[in-house]
Each structure stands twice: as structure tokens, then as C-alpha cells.
C-alpha atoms as a PDB file:
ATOM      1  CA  UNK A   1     101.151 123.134 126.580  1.00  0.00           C
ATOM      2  CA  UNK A   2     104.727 124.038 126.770  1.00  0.00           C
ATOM      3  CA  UNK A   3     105.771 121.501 123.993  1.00  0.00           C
ATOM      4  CA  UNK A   4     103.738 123.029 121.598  1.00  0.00           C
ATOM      5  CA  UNK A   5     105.113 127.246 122.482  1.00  0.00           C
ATOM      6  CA  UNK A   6     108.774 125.811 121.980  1.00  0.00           C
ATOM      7  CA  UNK A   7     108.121 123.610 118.708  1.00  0.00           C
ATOM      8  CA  UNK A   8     106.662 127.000 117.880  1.00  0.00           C
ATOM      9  CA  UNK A   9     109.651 129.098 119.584  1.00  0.00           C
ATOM     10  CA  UNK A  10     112.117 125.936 117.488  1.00  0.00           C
ATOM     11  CA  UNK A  11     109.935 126.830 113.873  1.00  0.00           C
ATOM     12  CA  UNK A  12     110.533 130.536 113.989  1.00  0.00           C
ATOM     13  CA  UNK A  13     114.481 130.575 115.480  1.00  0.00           C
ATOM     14  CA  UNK A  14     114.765 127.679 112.706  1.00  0.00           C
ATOM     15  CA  UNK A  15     113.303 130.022 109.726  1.00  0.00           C
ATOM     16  CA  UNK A  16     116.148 132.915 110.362  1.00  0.00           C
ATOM     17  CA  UNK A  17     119.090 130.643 110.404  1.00  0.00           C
ATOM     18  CA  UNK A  18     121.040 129.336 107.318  1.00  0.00           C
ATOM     19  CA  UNK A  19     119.441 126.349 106.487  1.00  0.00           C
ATOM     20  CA  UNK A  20     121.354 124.579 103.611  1.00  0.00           C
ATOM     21  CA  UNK A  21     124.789 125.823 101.518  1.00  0.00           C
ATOM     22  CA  UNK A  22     125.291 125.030  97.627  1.00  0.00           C
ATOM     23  CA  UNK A  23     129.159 125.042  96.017  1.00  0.00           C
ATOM     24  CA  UNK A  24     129.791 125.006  92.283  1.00  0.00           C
ATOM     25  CA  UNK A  25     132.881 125.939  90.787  1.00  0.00           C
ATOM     26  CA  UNK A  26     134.085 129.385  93.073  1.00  0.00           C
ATOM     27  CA  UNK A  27     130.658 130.371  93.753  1.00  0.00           C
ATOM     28  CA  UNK A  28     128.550 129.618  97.204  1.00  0.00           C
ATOM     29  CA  UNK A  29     124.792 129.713  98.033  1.00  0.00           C
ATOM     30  CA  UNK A  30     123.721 129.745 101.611  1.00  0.00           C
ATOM     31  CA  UNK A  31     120.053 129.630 102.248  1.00  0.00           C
ATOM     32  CA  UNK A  32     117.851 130.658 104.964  1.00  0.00           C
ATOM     33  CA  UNK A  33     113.925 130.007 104.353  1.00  0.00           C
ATOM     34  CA  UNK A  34     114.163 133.930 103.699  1.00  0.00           C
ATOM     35  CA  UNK A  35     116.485 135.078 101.982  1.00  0.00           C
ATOM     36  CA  UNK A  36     119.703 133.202  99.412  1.00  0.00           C
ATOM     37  CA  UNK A  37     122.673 134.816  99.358  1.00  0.00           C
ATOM     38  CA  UNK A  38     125.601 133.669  96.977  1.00  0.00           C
ATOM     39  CA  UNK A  39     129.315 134.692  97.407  1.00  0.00           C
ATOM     40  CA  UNK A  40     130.886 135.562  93.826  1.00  0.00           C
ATOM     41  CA  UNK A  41     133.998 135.001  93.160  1.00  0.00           C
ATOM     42  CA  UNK A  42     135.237 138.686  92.830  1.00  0.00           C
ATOM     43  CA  UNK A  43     134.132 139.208  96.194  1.00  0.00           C
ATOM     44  CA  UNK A  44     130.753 140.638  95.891  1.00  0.00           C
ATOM     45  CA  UNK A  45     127.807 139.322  97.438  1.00  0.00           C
ATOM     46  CA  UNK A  46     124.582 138.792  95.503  1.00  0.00           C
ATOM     47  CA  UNK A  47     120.984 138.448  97.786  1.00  0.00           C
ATOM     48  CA  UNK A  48     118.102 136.656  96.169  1.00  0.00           C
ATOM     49  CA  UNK A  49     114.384 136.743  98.130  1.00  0.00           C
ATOM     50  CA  UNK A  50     113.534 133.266  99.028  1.00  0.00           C
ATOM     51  CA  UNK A  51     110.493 133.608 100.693  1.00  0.00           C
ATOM     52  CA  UNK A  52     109.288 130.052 101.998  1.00  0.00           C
ATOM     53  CA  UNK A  53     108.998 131.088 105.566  1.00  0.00           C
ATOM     54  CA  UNK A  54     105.217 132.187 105.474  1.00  0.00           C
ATOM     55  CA  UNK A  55     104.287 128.328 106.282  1.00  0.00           C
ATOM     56  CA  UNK A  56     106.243 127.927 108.694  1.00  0.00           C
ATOM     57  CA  UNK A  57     105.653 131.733 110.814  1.00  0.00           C
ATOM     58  CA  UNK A  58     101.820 130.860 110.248  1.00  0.00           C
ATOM     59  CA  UNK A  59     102.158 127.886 111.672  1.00  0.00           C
ATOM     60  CA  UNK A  60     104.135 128.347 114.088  1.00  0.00           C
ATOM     61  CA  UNK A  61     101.840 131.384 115.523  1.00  0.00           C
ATOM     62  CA  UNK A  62      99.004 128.899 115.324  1.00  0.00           C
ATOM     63  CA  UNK A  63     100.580 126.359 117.509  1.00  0.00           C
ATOM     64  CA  UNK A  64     101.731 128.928 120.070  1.00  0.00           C
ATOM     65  CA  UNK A  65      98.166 130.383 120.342  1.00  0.00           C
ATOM     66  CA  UNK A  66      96.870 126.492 120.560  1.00  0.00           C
ATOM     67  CA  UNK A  67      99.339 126.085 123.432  1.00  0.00           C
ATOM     68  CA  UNK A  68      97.172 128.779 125.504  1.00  0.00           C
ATOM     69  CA  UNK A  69      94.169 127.450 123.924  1.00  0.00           C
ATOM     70  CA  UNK A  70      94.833 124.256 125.249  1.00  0.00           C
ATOM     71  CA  UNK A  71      94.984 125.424 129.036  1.00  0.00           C
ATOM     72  CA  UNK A  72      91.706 127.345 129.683  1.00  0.00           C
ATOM     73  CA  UNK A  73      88.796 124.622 129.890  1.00  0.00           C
ATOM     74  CA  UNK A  74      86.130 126.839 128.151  1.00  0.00           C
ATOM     75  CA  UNK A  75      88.633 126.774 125.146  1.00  0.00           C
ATOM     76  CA  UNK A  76      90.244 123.170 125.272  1.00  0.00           C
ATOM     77  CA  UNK A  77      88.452 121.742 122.519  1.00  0.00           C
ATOM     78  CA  UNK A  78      89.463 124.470 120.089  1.00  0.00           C
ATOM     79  CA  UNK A  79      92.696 124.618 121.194  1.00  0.00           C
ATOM     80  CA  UNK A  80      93.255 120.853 120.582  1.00  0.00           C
ATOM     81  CA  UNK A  81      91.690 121.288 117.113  1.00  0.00           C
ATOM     82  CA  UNK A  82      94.042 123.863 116.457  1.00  0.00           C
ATOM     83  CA  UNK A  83      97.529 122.311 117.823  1.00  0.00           C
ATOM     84  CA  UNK A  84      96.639 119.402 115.703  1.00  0.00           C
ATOM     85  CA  UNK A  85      96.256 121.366 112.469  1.00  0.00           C
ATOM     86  CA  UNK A  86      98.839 123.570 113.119  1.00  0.00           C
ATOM     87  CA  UNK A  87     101.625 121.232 114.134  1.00  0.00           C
ATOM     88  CA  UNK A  88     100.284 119.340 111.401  1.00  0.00           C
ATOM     89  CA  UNK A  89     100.586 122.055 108.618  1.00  0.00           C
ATOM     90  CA  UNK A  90     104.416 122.987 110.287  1.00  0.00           C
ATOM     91  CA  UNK A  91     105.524 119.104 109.967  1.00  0.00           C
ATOM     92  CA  UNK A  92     104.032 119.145 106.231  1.00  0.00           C
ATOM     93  CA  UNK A  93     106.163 122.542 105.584  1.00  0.00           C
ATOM     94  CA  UNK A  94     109.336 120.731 106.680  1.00  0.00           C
ATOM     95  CA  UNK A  95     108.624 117.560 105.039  1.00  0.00           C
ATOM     96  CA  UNK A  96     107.982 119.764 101.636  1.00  0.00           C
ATOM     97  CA  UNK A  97     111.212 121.925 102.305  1.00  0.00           C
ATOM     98  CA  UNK A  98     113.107 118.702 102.729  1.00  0.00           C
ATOM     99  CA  UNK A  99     111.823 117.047  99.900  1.00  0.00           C
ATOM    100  CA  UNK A 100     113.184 120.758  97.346  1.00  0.00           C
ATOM    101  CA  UNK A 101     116.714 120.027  99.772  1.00  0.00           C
ATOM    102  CA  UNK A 102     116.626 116.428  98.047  1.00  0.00           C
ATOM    103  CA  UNK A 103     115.527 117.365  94.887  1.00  0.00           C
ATOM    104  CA  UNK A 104     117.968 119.981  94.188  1.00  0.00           C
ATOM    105  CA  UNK A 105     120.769 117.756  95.759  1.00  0.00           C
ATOM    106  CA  UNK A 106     119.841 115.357  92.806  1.00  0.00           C
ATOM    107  CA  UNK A 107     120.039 118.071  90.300  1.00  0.00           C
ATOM    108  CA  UNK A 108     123.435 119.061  91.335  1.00  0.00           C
ATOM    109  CA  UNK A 109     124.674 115.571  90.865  1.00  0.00           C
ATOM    110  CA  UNK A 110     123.927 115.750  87.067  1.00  0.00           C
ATOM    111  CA  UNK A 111     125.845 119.253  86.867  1.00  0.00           C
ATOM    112  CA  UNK A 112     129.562 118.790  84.903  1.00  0.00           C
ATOM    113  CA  UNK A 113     132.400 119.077  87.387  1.00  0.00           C
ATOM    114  CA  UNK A 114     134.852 121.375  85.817  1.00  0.00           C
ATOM    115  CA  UNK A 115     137.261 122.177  88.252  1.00  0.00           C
ATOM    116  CA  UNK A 116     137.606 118.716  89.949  1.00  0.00           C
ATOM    117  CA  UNK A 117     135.516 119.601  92.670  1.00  0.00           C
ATOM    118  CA  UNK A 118     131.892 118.364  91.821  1.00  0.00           C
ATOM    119  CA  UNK A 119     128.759 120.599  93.251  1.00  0.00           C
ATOM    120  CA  UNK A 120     128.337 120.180  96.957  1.00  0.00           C
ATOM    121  CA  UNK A 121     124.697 120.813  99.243  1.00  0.00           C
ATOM    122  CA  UNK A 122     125.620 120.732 103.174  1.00  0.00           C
ATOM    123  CA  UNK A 123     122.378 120.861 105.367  1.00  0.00           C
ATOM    124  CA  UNK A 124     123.133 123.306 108.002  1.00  0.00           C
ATOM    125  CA  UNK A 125     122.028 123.914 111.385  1.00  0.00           C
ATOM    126  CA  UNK A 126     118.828 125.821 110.796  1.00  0.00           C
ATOM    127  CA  UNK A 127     117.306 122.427 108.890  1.00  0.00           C
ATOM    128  CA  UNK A 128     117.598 120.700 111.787  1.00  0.00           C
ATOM    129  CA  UNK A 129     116.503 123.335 114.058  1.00  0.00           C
ATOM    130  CA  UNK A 130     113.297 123.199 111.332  1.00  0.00           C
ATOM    131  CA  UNK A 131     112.991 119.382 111.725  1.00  0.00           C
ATOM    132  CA  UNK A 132     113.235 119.229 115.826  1.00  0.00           C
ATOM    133  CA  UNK A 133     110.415 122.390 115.669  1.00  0.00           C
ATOM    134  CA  UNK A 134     108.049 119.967 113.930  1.00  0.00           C
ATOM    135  CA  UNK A 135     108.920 116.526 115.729  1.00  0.00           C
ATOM    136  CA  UNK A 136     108.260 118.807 119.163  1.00  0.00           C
ATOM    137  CA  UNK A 137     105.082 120.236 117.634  1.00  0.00           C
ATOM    138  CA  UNK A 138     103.397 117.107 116.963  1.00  0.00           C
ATOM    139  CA  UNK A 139     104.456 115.671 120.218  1.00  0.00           C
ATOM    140  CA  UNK A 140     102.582 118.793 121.567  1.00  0.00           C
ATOM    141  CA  UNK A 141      99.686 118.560 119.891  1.00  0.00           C
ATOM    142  CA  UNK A 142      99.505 114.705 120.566  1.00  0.00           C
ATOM    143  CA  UNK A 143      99.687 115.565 124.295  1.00  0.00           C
ATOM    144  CA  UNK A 144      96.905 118.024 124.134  1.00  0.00           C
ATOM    145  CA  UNK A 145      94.613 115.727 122.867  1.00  0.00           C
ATOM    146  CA  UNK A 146      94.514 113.914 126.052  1.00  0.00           C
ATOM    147  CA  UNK A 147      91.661 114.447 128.099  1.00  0.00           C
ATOM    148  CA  UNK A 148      92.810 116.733 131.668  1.00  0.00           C
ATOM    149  CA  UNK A 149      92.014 114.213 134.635  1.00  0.00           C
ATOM    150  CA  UNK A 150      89.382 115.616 136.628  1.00  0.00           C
ATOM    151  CA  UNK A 151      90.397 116.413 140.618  1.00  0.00           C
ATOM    152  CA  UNK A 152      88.747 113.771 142.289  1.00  0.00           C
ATOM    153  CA  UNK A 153      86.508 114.560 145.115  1.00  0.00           C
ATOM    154  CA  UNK A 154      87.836 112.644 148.762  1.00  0.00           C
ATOM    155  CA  UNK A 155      86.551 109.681 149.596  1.00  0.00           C
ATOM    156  CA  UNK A 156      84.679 110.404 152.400  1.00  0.00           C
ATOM    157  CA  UNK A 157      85.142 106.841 153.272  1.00  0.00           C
ATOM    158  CA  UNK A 158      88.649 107.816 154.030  1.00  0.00           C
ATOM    159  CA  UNK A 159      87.638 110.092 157.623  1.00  0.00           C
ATOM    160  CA  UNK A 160      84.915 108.791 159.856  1.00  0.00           C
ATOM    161  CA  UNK A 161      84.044 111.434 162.325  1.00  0.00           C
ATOM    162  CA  UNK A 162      81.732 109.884 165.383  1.00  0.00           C
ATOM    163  CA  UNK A 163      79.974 112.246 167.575  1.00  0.00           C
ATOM    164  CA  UNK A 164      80.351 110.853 171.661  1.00  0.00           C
ATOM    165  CA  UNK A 165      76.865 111.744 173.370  1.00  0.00           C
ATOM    166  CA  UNK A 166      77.493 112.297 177.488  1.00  0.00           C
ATOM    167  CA  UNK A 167      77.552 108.608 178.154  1.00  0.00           C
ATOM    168  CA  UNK A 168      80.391 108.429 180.725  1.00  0.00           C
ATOM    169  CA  UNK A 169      80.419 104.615 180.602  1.00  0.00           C
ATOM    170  CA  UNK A 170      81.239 104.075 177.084  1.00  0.00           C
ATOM    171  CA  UNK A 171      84.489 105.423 176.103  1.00  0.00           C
ATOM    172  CA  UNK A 172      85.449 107.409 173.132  1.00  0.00           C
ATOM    173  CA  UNK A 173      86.724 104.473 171.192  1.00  0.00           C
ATOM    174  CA  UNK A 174      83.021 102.751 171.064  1.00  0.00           C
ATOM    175  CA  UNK A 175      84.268  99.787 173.514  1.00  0.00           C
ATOM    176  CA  UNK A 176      82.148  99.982 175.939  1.00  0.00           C
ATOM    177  CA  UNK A 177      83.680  98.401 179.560  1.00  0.00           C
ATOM    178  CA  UNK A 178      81.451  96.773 181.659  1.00  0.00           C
ATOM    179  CA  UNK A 179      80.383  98.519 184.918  1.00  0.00           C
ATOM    180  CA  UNK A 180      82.833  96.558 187.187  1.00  0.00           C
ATOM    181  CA  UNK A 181      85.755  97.349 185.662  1.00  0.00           C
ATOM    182  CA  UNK A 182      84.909 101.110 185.669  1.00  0.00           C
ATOM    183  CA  UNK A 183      84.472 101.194 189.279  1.00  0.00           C
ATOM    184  CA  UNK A 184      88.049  99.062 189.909  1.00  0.00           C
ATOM    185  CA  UNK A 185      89.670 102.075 187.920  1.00  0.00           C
ATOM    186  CA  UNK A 186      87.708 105.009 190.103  1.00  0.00           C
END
């Protein structure tokens, strides 16, 4: 399913981009579900490993191999099982990693504001990106729990072949014209 391969394409794009930004006093945080990095104010940069990605890679592998699953017929069951989980376990990753976005939004509210400009969290692009990869995923994995229509066989109601035998005085149509009229039109 091709909904399910670009929630999964959405999920790992989503991971590498900057996901939220913190401000307090001169110094900046900007997050990616890898890595924090926080601009001092002397210039320097300082990296911190944030590793919260693995969730989201896992499942995000998962739900692309579910996608492929999903199209052979000897492993469409499995497959279904699988997007489900998986788009399941990417949606709860999301949720959780929106829920730390809140909570440390809270927490900043209660820091002092020093320099007249209080503590600040922007959501960035890559959150969203995050959100739309597990909104597509479940819609995915929804769709691939519908049962693929089998082809239907033709009707064979739909052609009726008749097979003419040599009668010369019934014509093809199966009207047959009585004998008079065949020897007016001879």
C-alpha cells in the first residue's frame, strides 16, 4: 500500500529535521529527534545526543515492509497484522514526543524572565512532518485491512452463443418464416 511506504518515507525525513527550538536568555536549543544543538552566546556551538529516533526508524521500517506485505496474497494477512502494529507503535511515538514538547513548554513557563524576554519553544517543521507520517500511517494500515475484491468471473449469462444446424428454412435469428414467404423472396 502506497500510504503506508510514504507515512514511512514522512517518519524517517521527519526524524532528521529540526523538530522544536528553545530560547532563554542569549542561548538557543534546536532539536532534531537525534541530536540538540544549542548556540552559546560567545559563538560556540554545543551538540548534545538526543537519541529518540529508534521508535520512530523501527517503525517506520515496519510499516514500509507491511506495505509489500500487504500486496502479495500468500502474505496479506501478516502484512495487515503488521501495518496495524507498526503504524500503531509510530502514532504512539509521536503522541509521546508531543506530549515531552508540552511538558517542557510548561516547564519553561515557570523559568524567571531576566532579560524581558521570557523562554520561548517554537515547533518547527520536522514535528509536523512527524505528525502527518503517523496520520498517513494509520490511514494506511486502515486501508489494508480491507479485504482485496475478488475478480469476478463473467456472467456467462451476459453472451449466448447458438449453434445454426443446416436448416435453410429457419434463419439465423431463430424466427422461423413460413414456407410461402421463402419462396416469394427466391
Amino acid at each position: 500500500m502506497l500510504l503506508l511506504v510514504l507515512g514511512a518515507a514522512l517518519a524517517v525525513a521527519g526524524s532528521l529535521q529540526d523538530t522544536y527550538r528553545t530560547a532563554h536568555r542569549e542561548v538557543t536549543w534546536t532539536s532534531t529527534l537525534w541530536i540538540s544543538k544549542s548556540s552559546l552566546p560567545d559563538g560556540r556551538e554545543d551538540d548534545a545526543y538526543f537519541a529518540v529516533g529508534w521508535p520512530v526508524i523501527v517503525a517506520a521500517v515496519l510499516m514500509a515492509v507491511a506495505g509489500l506485505l500487504v500486496l502479495r496474497e500468500q502474505t496479506e494477512f501478516v502484512g495487515r497484522s503488521v501495518a496495524m502494529g507498526a503504524a500503531g507503535a509510530l502514532a504512539g511515538a509521536v503522541f509521546v514526543y508531543l506530549m515531552l514538547l508540552r511538558s517542557q513548554a510548561e516547564d519553561m513557563s515557570k523559568w524567571p524572565v531576566d532579560t524581558g524576554h521570557p523562554p520561548s519553544l517554537t515547533v518547527l517543521g520536522g514535528t509536523y512532518m512527524l505528525g502527518l507520517a503517523a496520520v498517513i500511517g494509520l490511514a494506511g494500515a486502515a486501508l489494508a485491512q480491507r479485504k482485496q475484491e475478488e475478480p469476478s468471473p463473467e456472467d456467462e449469462e451476459d453472451v449466448v452463443v447458438h449453434q445454426l444446424d443446416s436448416d435453410d428454412d429457419t434463419p439465423p435469428f431463430g424466427i422461423e418464416i413460413p414456407l410461402e414467404e421463402q419462396q416469394e423472396t427466391r
